[in-house]
Protein backbone atom coordinates (compact mmCIF):
# COMPACT_ATOMS: atom_id res chain seq x y z
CA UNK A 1 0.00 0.00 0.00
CA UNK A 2 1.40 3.46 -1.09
CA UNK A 3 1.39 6.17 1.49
CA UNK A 4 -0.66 9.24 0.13
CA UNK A 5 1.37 12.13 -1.28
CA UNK A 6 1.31 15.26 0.59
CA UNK A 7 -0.64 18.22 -0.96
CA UNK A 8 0.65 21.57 -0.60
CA UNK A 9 -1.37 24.83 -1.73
CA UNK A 10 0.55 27.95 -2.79
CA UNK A 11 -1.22 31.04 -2.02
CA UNK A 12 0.29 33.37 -4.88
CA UNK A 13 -0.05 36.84 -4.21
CA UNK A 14 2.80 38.46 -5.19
CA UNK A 15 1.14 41.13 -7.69
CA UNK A 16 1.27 44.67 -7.09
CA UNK A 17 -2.30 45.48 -8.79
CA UNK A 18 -1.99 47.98 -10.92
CA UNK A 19 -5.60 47.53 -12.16
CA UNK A 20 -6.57 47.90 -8.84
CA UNK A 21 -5.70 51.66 -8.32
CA UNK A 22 -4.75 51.79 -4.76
CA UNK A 23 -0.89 51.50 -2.68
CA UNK A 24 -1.95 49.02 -1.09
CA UNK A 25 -1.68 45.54 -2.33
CA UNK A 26 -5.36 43.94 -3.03
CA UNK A 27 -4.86 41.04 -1.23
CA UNK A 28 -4.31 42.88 2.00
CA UNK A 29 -7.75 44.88 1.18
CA UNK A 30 -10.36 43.92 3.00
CA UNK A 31 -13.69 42.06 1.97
CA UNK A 32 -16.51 40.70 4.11
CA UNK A 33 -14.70 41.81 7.26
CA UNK A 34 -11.19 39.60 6.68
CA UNK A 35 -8.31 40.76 3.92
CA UNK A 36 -8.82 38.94 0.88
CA UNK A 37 -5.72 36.62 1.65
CA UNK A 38 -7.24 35.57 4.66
CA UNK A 39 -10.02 34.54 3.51
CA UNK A 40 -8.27 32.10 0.93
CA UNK A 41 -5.46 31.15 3.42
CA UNK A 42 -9.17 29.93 6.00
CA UNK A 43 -10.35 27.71 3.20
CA UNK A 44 -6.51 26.05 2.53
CA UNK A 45 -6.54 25.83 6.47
CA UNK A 46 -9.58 24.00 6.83
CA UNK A 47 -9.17 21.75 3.88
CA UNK A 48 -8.79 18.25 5.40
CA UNK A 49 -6.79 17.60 1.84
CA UNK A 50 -4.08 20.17 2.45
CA UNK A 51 -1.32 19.34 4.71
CA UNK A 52 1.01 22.70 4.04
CA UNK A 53 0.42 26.15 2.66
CA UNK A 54 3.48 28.51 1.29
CA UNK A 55 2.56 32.00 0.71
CA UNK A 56 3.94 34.31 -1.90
CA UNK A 57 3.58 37.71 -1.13
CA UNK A 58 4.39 40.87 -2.90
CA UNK A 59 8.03 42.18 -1.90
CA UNK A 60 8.09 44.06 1.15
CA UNK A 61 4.69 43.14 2.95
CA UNK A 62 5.44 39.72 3.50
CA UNK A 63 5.73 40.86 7.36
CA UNK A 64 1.81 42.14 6.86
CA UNK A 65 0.97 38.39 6.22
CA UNK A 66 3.09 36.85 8.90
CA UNK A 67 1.47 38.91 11.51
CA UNK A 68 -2.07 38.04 9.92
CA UNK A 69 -1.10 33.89 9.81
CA UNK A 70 0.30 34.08 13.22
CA UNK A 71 -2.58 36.30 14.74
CA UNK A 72 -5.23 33.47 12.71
CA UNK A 73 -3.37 30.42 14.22
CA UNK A 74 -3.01 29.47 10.60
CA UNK A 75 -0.51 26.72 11.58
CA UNK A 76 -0.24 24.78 8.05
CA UNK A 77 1.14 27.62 6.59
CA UNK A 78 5.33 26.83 6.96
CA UNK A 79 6.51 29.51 4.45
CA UNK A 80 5.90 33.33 3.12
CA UNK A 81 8.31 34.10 0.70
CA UNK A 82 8.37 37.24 -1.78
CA UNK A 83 6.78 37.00 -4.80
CA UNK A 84 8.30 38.17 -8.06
CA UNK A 85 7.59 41.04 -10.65
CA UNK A 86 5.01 38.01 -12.68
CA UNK A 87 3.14 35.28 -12.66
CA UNK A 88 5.00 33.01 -13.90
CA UNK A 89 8.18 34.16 -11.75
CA UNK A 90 6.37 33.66 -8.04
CA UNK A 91 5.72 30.49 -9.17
CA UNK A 92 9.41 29.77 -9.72
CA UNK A 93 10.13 31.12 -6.30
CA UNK A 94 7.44 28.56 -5.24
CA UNK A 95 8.88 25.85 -6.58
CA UNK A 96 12.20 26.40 -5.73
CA UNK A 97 11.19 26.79 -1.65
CA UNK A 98 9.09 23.71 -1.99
CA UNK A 99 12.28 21.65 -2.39
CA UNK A 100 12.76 18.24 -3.98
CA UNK A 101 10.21 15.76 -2.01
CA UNK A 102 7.34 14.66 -4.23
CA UNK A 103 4.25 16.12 -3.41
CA UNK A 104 0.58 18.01 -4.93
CA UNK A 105 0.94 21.13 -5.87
CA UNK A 106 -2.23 23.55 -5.54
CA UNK A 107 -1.14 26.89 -7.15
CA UNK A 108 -4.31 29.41 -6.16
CA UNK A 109 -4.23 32.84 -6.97
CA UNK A 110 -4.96 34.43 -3.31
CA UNK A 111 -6.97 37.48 -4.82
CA UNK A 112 -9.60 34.12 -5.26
CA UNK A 113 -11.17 34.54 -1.44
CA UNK A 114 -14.01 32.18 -2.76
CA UNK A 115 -12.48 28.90 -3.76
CA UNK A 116 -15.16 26.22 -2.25
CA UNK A 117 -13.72 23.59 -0.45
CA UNK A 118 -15.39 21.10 -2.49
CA UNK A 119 -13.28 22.28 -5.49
CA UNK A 120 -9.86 21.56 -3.38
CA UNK A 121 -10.92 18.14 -2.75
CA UNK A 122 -11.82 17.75 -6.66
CA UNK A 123 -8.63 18.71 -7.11
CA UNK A 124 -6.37 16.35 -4.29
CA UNK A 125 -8.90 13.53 -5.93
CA UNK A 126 -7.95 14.68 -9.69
CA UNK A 127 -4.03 14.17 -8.89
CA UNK A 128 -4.31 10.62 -7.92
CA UNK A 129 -4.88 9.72 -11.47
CA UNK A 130 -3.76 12.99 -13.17
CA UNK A 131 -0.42 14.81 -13.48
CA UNK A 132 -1.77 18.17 -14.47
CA UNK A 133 -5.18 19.43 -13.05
CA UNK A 134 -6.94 22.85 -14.10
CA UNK A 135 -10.34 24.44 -12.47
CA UNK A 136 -12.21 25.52 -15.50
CA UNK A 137 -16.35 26.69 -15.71
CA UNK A 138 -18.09 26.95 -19.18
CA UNK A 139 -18.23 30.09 -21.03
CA UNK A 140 -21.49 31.86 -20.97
CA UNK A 141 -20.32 34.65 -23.44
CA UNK A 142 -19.67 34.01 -27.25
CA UNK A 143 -16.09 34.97 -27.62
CA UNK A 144 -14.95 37.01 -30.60
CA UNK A 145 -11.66 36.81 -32.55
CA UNK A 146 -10.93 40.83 -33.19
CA UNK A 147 -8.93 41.20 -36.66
CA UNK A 148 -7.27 44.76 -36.89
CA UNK A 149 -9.61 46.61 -39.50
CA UNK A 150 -9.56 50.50 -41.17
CA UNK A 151 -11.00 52.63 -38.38
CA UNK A 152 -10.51 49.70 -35.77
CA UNK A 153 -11.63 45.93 -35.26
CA UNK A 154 -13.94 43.40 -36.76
CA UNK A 155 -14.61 40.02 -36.29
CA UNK A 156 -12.68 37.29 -37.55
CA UNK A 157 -14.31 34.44 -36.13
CA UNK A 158 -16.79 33.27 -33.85
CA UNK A 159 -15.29 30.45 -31.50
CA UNK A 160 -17.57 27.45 -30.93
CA UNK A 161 -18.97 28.11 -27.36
CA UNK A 162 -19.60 24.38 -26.34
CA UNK A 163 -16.30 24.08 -26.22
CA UNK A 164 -14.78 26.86 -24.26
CA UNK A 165 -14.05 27.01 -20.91
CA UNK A 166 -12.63 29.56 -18.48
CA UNK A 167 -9.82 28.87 -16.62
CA UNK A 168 -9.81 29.35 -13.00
CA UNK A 169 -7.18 28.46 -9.99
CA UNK A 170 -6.29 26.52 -8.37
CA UNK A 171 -4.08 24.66 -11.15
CA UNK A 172 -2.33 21.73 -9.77
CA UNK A 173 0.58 19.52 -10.64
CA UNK A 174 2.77 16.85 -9.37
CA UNK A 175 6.03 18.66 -8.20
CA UNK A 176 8.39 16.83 -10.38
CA UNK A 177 6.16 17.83 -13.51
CA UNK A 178 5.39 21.68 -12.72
CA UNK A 179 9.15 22.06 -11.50
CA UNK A 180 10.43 20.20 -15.11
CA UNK A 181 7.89 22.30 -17.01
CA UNK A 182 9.62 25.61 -15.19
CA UNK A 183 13.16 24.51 -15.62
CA UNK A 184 12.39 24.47 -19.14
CA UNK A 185 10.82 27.60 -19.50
CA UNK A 186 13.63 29.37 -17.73
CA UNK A 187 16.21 27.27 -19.89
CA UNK A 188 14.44 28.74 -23.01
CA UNK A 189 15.96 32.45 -24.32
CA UNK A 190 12.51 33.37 -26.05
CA UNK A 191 10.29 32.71 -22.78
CA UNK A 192 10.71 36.73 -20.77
CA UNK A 193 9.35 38.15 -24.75
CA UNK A 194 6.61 35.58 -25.00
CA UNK A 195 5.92 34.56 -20.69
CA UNK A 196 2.52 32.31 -20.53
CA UNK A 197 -0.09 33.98 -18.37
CA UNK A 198 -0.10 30.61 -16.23
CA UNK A 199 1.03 27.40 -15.12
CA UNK A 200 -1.18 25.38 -17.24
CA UNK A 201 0.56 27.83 -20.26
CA UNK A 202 3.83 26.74 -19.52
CA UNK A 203 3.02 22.99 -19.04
CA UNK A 204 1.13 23.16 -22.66
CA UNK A 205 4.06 25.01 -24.27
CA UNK A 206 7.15 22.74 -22.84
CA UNK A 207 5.46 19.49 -21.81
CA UNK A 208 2.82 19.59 -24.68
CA UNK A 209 2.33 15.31 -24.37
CA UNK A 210 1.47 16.18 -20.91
CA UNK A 211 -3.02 15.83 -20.55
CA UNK A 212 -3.96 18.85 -18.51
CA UNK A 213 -7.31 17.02 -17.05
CA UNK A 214 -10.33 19.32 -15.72
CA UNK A 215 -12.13 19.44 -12.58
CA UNK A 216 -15.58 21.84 -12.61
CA UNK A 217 -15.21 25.36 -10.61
CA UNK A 218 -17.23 27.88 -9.86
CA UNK A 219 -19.00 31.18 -10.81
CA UNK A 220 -18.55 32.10 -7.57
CA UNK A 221 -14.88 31.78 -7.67
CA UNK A 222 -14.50 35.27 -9.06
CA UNK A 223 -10.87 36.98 -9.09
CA UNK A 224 -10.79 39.77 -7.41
CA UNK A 225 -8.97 42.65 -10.46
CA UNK A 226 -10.81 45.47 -10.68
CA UNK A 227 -12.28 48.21 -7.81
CA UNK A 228 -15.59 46.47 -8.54
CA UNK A 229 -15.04 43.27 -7.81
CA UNK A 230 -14.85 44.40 -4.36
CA UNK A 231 -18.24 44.92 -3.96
CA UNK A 232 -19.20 41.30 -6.44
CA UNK A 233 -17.32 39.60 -3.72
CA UNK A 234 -18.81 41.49 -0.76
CA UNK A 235 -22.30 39.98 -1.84
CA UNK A 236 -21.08 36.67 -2.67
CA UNK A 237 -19.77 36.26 0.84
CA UNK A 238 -23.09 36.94 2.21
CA UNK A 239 -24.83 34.36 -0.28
CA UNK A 240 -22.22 31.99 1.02
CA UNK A 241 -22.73 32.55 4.68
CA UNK A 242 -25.27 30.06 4.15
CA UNK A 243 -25.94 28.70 8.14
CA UNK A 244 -25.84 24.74 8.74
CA UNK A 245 -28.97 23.36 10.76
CA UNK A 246 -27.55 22.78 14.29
CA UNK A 247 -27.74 19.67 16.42
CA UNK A 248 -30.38 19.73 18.99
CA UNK A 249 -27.70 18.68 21.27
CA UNK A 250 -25.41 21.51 20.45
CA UNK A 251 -26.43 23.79 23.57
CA UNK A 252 -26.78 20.85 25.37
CA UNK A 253 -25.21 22.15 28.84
CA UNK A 254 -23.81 25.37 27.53
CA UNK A 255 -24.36 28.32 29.02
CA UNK A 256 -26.28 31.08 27.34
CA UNK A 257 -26.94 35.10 27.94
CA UNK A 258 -29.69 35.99 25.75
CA UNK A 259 -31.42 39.63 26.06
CA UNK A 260 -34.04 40.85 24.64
CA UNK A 261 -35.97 37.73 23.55
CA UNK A 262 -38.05 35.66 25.51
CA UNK A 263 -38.03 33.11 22.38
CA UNK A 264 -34.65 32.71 21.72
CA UNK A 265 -33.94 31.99 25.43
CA UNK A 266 -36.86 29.17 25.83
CA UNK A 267 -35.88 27.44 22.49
CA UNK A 268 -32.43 27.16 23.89
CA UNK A 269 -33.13 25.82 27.31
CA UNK A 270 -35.35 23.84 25.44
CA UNK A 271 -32.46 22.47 23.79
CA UNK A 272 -30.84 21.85 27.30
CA UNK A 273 -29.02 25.36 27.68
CA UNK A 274 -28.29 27.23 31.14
CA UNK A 275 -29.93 30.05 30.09
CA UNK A 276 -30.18 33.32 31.64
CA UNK A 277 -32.21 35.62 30.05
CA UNK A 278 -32.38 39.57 30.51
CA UNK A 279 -34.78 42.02 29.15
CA UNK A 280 -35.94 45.85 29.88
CA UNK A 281 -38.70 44.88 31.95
CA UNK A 282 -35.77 43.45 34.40
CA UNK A 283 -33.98 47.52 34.28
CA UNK A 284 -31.49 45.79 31.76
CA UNK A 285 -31.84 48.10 28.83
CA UNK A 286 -28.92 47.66 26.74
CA UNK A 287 -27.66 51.47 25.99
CA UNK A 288 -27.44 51.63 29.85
CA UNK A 289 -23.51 50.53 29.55
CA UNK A 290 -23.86 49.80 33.95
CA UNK A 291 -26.97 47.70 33.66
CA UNK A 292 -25.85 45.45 30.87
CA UNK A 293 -22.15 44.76 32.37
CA UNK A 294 -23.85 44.15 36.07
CA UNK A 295 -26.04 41.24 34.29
CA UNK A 296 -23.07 40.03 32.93
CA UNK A 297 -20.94 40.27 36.07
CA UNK A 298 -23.66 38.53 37.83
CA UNK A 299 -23.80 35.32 35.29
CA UNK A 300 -20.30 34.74 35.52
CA UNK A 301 -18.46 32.87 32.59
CA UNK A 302 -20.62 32.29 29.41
CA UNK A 303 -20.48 29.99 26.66
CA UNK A 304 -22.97 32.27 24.33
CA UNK A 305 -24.44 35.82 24.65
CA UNK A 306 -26.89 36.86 21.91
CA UNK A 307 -28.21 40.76 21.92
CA UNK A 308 -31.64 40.33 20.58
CA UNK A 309 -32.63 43.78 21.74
CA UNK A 310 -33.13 46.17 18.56
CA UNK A 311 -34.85 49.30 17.94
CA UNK A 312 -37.39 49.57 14.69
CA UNK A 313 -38.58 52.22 12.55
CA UNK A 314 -41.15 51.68 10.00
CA UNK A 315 -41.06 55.30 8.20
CA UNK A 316 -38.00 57.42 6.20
CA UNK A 317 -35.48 59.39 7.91
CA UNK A 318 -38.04 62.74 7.36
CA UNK A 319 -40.87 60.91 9.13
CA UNK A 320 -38.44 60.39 12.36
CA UNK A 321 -38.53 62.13 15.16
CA UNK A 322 -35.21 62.98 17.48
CA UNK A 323 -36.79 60.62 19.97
CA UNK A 324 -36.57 58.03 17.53
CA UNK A 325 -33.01 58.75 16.23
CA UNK A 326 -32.24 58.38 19.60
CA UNK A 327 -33.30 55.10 20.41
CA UNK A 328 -32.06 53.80 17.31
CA UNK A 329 -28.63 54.86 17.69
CA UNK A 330 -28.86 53.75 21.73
CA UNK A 331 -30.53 50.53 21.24
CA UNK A 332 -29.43 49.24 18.29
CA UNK A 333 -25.50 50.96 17.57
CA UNK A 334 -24.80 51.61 21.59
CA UNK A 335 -26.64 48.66 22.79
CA UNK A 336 -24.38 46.44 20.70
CA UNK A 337 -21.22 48.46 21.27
CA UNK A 338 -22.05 47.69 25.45
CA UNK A 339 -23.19 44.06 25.19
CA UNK A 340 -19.69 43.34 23.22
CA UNK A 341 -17.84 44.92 26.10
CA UNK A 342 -19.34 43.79 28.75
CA UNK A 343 -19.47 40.05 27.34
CA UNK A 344 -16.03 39.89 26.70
CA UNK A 345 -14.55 38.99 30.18
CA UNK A 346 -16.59 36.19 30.37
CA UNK A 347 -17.22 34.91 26.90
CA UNK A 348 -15.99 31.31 26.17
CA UNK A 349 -17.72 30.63 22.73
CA UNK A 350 -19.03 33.24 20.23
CA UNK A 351 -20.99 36.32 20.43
CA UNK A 352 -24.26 36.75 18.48
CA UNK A 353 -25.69 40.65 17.01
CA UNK A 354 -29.18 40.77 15.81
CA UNK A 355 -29.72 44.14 13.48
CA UNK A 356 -33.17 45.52 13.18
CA UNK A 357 -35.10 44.41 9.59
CA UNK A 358 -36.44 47.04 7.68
CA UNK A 359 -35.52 49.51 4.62
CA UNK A 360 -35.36 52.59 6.07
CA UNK A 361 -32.56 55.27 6.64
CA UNK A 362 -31.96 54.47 10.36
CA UNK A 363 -32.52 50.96 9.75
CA UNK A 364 -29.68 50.62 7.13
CA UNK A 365 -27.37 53.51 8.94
CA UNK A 366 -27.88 50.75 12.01
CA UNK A 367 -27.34 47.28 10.20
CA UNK A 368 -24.34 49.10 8.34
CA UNK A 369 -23.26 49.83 12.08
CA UNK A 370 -23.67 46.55 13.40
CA UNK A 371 -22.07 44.35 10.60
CA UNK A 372 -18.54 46.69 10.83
CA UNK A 373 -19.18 45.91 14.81
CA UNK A 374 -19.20 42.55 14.26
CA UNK A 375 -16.61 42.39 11.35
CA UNK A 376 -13.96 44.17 13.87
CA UNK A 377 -14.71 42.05 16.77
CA UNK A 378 -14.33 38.98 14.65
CA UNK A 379 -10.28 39.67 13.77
CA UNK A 380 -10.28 40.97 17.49
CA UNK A 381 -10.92 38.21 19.21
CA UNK A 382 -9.64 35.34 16.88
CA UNK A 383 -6.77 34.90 18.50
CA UNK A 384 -8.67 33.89 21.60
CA UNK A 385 -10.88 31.66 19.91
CA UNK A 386 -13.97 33.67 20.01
CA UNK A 387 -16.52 33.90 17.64
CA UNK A 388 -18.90 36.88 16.04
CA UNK A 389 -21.60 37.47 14.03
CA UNK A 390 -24.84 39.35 12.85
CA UNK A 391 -27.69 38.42 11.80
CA UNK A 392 -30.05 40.64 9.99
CA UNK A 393 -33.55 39.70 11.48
CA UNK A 394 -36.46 38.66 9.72
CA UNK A 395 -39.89 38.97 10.92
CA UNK A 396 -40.86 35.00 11.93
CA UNK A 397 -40.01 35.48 16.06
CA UNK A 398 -39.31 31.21 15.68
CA UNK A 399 -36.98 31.34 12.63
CA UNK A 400 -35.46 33.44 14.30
CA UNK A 401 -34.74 32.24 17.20
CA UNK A 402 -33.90 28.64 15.20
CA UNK A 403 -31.47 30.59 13.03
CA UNK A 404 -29.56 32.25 15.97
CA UNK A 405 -29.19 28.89 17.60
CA UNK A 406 -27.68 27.70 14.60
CA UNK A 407 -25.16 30.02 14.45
CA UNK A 408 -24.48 29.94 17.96
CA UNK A 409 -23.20 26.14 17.45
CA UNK A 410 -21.57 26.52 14.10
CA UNK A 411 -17.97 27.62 13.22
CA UNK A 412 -19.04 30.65 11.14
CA UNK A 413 -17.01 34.02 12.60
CA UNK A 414 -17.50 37.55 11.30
CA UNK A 415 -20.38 37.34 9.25
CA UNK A 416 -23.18 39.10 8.05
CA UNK A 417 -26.27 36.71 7.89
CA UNK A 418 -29.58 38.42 5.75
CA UNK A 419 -32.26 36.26 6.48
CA UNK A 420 -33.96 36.79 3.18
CA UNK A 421 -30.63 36.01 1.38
CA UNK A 422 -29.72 32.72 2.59
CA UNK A 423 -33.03 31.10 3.41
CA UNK A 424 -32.09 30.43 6.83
């Protein structure tokens, strides 16, 4: 019986993005509360397949990304190494630091944050009986061949669509082919004029009897180029916070601070929590920063504390009065802002925001609120194992009180959860 090669994945994010438009690198910009590299390095980390990351980082902020693996406790991760001026040279570098023990190769472009995990396992699978693996989706556009024409272009052919496919990472090799398929490249005098635009490019042009075999990706797994793609990927992340139904015996002797709602805290002691349950009928109104941390000092340590306690407002920002500004900003911006603070000496497990539903101006100006709230917290308290997240209510009192539960018991952390997006 052969032992099972070891699979590395090679974050490459050694570009500068100059299609990007800002100083700082993209992968260090963030997205859905996390920098775009961490996002990718959480879904290496978690892959059961990968047993080692190495990073390449853009030249002079490879210090940025060891302070953001070692504050993550993203202990697979054994190498960050500068990236070079291309593509095609990071990879090199890669290569070169992997050294000369067999192994997968997973090269990912980092600036990917939404790589499922189901495609790395595809992947790890694909190499047992493949040499060369590619992520590719179908191509929903017809695709033009421009010929240069008086005045401009015209077309000079219409491609067959059936059989085109956009390539996406990562693109994986054994390490004895992708490293021969380099040392080739760099060998040859003509490659810096005419440099492939990836690894699958350079295993084509110097090991063309090498199969490149395909394993299906995603439309999801956008790259992240362009200022826009920011906000594509913002929304994506929220379609993919989707929240996994929770086992009954999840809160099964866990302690649990809920305030504000009477049916949150019965469903949970009715899934055997300790639950201890505070409200404003008990002088524990939550922009009153005294009353909230003297419930809190009074439970002790907690596994789970869920603000349910928001402030609505049915009309437009003209319609409101300064009373209601007021409580909106108190309950729903303060209240949160207090219950995080006075949680966090005690809190074990994960922390749990509700935002108020609605369409309004104070409504938004308070979910907005929230979400960065929650989104900050997150990165704060990774390091100690502590978890955060929102949840946008709906109006079903049950679902939500099901939903919150879920969340409570699952490993999501920083994230946004819309109700109406994700069906939970």
């Amino acid at each position: 019986m052969t032992s099972r090669l070891r699979s590395v994945g090679v974050l490459l994010a050694g570009g500068v993005g100059q299609r990007f438009g800002r100083d700082t690198p993209k992968q260090l910009v963030e997205v859905a509360g996390r920098t775009i590299i961490e996002h990718s390095l959480e879904v290496f980390e978690r892959a059961p397949e990968i047993d080692e990351i190495v990073v390449l980082m853009t030249p002079g902020h490879a210090d940025r990304v060891r302070e953001i693996v070692a504050r993550g406790g993203y202990r697979k991760v054994s190498q960050v190494v500068d990236g070079g001026a291309s593509r095609t040279e990071s990879t090199w570098r890669a290569l070169r630091a992997l050294g000369t023990q067999e192994c997968n190769v997973l090269l990912h472009d980092a600036v990917r944050p939404l790589v499922e995990p189901r495609i790395i396992t595809d992947c790890v699978r694909a190499l047992r009986e493949h040499p060369a693996v590619n992520v590719a989706i179908p191509s929903s556009d017809t695709v033009l061949v421009a010929e240069p024409a008086p005045g401009g272009e015209v077309i000079g052919d219409v491609l067959d669509r059936s059989r085109l496919r956009r390539s996406q990472t990562p693109q994986c090799f054994r390490l004895s082919l992708i490293r021969e398929a380099y040392e080739r490249a760099m060998a040859d005098p003509g490659f810096g004029e005419r440099p492939a635009t990836d690894d699958c490019g350079v295993v084509l042009r110097y090991l063309p009897g090498v199969p490149i075999h395909l394993v299906p990706g995603s439309e999801h797994n956008i790259k992240v180029t362009h200022p826009a793609d920011l906000h594509i990927a913002e929304r994506l992340f929220q379609l993919a916070a989707k929240v996994p139904a929770g086992a009954a015996e999840g809160l099964d002797g866990r302690s649990v601070v809920v305030i504000g709602s009477a049916e949150i805290a019965e469903l949970a002691a009715a899934r055997g929590a300790r639950v201890h349950v505070f409200s404003e009928a008990d002088g524990v109104r939550v922009d009153d920063a005294g009353a909230v941390a003297k419930a809190l000092d009074g439970v002790g340590d907690v596994d789970h504390v869920v603000n349910a306690a928001v402030a609505g407002h049915a009309g437009g920002l003209a319609e409101a009065t300064g009373e209601h500004v007021a409580e909106s900003v108190g309950v729903n911006h303060l209240g949160a802002l207090n219950v995080a603070r006075a949680a966090r000496p005690h809190l074990r497990g994960s922390l749990l925001l509700h935002a108020p539903p609605g369409s309004g101006a104070l409504q938004a100006a308070s979910r907005a609120a929230v979400a960065a709230l929650t989104r900050a917290l997150a990165r704060e308290w990774a390091t100690d194992g502590i978890r955060v997240n929102c949840l946008n209510i709906g109006t079903s009192p049950h679902l939500v009180a099901q939903t919150s539960l879920d969340i409570l018991i699952s490993d999501l952390s920083g994230q946004v959860i819309e109700m109406g997006v994700d069906g939970a």
